[in-house]
N, C-alpha and C. Protein backbone atom coordinates (compact mmCIF):
# COMPACT_ATOMS: atom_id res chain seq x y z
N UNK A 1 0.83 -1.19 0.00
CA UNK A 1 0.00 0.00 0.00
C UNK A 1 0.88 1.25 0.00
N UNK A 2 0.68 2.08 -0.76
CA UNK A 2 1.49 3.71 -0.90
C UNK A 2 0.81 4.39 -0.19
N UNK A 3 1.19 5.58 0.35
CA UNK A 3 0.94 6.52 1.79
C UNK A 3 0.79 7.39 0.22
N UNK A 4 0.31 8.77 0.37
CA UNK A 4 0.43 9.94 -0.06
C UNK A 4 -0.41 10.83 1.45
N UNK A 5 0.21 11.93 0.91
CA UNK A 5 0.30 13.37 1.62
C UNK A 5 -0.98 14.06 1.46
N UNK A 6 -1.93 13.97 2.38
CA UNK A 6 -3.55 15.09 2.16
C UNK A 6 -3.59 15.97 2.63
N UNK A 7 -4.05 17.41 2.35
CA UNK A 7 -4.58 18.16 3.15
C UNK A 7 -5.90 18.01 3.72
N UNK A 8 -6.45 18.64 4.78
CA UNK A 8 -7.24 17.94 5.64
C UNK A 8 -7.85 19.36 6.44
N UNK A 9 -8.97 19.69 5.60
CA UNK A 9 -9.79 20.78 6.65
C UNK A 9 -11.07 21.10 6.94
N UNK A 10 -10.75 20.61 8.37
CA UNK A 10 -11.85 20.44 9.39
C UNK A 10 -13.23 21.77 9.48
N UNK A 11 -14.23 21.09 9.70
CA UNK A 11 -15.43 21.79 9.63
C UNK A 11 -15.09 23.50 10.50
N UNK A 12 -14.63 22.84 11.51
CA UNK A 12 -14.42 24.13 12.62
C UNK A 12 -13.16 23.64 13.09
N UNK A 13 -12.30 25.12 13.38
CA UNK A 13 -10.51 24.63 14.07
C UNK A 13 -10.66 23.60 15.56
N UNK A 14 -11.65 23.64 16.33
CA UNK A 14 -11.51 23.53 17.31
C UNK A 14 -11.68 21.26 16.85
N UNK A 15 -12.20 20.80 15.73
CA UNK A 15 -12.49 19.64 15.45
C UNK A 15 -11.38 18.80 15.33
N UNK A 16 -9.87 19.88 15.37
CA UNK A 16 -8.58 19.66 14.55
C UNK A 16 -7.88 18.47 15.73
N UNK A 17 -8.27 18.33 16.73
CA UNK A 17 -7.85 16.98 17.78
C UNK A 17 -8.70 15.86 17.59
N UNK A 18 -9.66 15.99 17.38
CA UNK A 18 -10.80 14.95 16.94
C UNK A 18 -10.12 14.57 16.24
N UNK A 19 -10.03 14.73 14.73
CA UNK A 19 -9.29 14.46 13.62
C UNK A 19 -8.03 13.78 13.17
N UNK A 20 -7.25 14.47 13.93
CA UNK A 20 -6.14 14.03 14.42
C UNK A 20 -5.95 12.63 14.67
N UNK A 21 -6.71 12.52 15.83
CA UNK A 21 -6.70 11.06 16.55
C UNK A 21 -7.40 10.07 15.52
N UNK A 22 -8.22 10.53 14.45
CA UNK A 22 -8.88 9.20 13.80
C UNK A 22 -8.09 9.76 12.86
N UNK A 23 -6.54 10.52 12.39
CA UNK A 23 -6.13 10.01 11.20
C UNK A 23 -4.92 8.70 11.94
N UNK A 24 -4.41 9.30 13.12
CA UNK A 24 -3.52 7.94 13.91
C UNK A 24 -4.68 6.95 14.21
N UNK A 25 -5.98 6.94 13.94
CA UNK A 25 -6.44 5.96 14.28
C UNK A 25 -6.71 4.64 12.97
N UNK A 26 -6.47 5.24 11.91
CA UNK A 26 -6.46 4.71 10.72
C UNK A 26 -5.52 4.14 10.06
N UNK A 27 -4.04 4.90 10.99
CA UNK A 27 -3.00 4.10 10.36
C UNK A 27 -2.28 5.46 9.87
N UNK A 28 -2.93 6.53 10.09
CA UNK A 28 -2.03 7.59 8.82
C UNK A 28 -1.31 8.30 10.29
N UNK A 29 -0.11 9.64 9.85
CA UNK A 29 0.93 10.23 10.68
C UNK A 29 0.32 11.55 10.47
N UNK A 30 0.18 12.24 11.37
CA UNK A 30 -0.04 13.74 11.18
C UNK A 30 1.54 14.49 10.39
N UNK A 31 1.20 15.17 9.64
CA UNK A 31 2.89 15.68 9.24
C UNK A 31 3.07 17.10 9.77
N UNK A 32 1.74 17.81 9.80
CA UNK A 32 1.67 19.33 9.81
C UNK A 32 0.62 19.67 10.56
N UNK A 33 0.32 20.70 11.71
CA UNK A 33 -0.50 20.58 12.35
C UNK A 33 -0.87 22.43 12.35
N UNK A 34 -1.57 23.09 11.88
CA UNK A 34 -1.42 24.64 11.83
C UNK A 34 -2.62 25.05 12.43
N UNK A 35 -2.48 25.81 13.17
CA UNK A 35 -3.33 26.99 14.24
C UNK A 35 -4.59 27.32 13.54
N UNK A 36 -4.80 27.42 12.26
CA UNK A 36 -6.25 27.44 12.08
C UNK A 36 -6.89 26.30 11.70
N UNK A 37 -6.22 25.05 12.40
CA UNK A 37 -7.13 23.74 12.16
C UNK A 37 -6.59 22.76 10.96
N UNK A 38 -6.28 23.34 9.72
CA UNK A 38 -5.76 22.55 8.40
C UNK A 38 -4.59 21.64 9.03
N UNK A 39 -4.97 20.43 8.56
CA UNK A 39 -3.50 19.40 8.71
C UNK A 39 -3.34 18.78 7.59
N UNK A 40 -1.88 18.27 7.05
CA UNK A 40 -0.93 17.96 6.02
C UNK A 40 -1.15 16.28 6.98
N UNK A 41 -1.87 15.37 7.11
CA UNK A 41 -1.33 13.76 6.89
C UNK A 41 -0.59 12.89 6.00
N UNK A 42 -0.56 11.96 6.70
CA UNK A 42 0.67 11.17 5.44
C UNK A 42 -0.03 9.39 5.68
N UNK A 43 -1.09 8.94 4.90
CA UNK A 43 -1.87 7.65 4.71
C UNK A 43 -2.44 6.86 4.09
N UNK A 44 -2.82 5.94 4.01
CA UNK A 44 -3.47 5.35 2.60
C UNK A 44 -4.40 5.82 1.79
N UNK A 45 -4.85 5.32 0.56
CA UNK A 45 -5.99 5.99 0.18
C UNK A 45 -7.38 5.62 1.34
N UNK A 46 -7.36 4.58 1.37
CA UNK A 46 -8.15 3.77 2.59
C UNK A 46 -8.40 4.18 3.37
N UNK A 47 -7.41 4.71 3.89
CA UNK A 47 -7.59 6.13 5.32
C UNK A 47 -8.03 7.20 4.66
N UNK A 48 -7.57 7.37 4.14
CA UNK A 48 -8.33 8.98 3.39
C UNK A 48 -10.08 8.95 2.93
N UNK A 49 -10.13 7.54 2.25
CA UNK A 49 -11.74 7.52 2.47
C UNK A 49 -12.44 7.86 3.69
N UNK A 50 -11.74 6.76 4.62
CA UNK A 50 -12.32 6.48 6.13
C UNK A 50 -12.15 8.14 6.93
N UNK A 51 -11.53 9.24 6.76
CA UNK A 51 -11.11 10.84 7.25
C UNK A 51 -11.99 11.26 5.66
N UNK A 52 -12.54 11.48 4.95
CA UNK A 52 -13.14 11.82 4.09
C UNK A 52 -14.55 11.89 4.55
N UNK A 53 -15.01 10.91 4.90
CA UNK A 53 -16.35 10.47 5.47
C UNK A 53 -16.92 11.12 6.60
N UNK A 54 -15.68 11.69 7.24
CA UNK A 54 -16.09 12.23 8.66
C UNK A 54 -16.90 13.24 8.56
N UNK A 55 -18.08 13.73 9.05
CA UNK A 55 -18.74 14.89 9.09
C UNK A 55 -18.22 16.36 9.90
N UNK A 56 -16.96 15.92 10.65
CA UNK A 56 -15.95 17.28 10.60
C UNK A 56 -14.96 17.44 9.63
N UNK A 57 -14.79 17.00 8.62
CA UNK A 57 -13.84 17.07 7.58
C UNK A 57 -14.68 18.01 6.56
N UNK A 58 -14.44 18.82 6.37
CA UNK A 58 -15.19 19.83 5.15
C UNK A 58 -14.53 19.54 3.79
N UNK A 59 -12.93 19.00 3.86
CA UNK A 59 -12.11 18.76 2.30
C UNK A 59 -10.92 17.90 2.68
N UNK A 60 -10.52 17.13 2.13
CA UNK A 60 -9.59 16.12 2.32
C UNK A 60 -9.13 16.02 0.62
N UNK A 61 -7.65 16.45 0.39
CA UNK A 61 -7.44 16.29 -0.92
C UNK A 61 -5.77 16.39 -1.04
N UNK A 62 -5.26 15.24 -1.82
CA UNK A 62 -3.99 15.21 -2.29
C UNK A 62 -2.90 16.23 -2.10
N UNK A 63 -2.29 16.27 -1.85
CA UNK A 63 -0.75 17.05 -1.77
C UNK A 63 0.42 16.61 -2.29
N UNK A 64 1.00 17.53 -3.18
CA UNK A 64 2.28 17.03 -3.45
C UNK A 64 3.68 17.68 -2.94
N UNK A 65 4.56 17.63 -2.29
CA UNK A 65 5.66 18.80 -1.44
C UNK A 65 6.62 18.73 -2.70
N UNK A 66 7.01 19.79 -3.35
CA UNK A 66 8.24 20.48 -3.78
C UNK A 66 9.34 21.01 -3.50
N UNK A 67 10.67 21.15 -3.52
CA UNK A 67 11.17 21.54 -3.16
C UNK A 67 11.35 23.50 -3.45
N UNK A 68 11.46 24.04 -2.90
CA UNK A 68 11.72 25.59 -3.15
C UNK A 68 12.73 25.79 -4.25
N UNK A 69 12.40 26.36 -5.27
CA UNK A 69 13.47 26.47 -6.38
C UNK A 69 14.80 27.86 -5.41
N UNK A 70 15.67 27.22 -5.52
CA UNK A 70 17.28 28.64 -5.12
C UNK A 70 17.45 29.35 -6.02
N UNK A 71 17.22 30.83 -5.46
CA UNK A 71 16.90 31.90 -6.11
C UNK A 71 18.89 31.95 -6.14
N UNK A 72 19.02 32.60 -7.03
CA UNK A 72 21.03 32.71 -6.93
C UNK A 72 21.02 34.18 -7.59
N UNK A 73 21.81 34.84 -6.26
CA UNK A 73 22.14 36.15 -6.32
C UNK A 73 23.67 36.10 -7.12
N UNK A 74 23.97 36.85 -8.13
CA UNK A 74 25.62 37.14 -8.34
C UNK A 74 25.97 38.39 -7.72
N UNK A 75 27.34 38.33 -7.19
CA UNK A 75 27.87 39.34 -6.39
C UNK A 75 28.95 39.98 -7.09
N UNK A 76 29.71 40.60 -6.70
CA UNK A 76 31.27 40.49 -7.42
C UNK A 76 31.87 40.22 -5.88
N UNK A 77 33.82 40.28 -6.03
CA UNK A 77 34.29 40.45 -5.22
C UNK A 77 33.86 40.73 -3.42
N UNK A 78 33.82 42.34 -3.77
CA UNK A 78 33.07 43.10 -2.77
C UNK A 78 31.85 42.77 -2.14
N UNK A 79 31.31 41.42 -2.62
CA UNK A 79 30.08 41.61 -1.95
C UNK A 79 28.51 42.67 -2.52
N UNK A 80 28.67 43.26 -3.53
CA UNK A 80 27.97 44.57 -4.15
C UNK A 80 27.51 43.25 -5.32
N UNK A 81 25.88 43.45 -5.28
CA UNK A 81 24.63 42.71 -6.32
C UNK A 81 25.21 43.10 -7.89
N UNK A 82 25.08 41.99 -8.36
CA UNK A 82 25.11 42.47 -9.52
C UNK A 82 23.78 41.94 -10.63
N UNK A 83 23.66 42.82 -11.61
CA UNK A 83 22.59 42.57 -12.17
C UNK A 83 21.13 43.11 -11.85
N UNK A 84 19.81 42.38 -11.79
CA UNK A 84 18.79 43.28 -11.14
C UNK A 84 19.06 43.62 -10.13
């Protein structure tokens, strides 16, 4: 079975421990846990049905993490930007 990464947001913030506990209750890992309730899990599709279903879940949907593209400054010597 493959895990993928969901976002996960709850009817109301305060539902976000409820939730929680039935995504560890399913088998899935919380990855991300943020102050207005939204959590990043990491679980089966199986689990994601079973946290889909919940009537505090308002959206449960795929995530993919990227890495941040490195922005690259040129300098000269001195330390002084060059270019834009």
């Amino acid at each position: 079975m493959t895990q993928r990464h969901y976002l996960i947001v709850p009817t109301v913030a305060t539902a976000q421990r409820r939730v929680r506990e039935a995504i560890v209750g399913a088998g899935g890992m919380v990855v991300l846990a943020a102050r207005s309730g939204v959590l990043v899990a990491r679980m089966t599709d199986a689990a994601k049905e079973a946290i889909a279903g919940r009537h505090d879940v308002g959206h449960c949907g795929g995530v993919d993490f990227a890495p941040r593209p490195i922005r690259r400054i040129r300098v000269d010597q001195d330390g002084n930007r060059i270019g834009r």
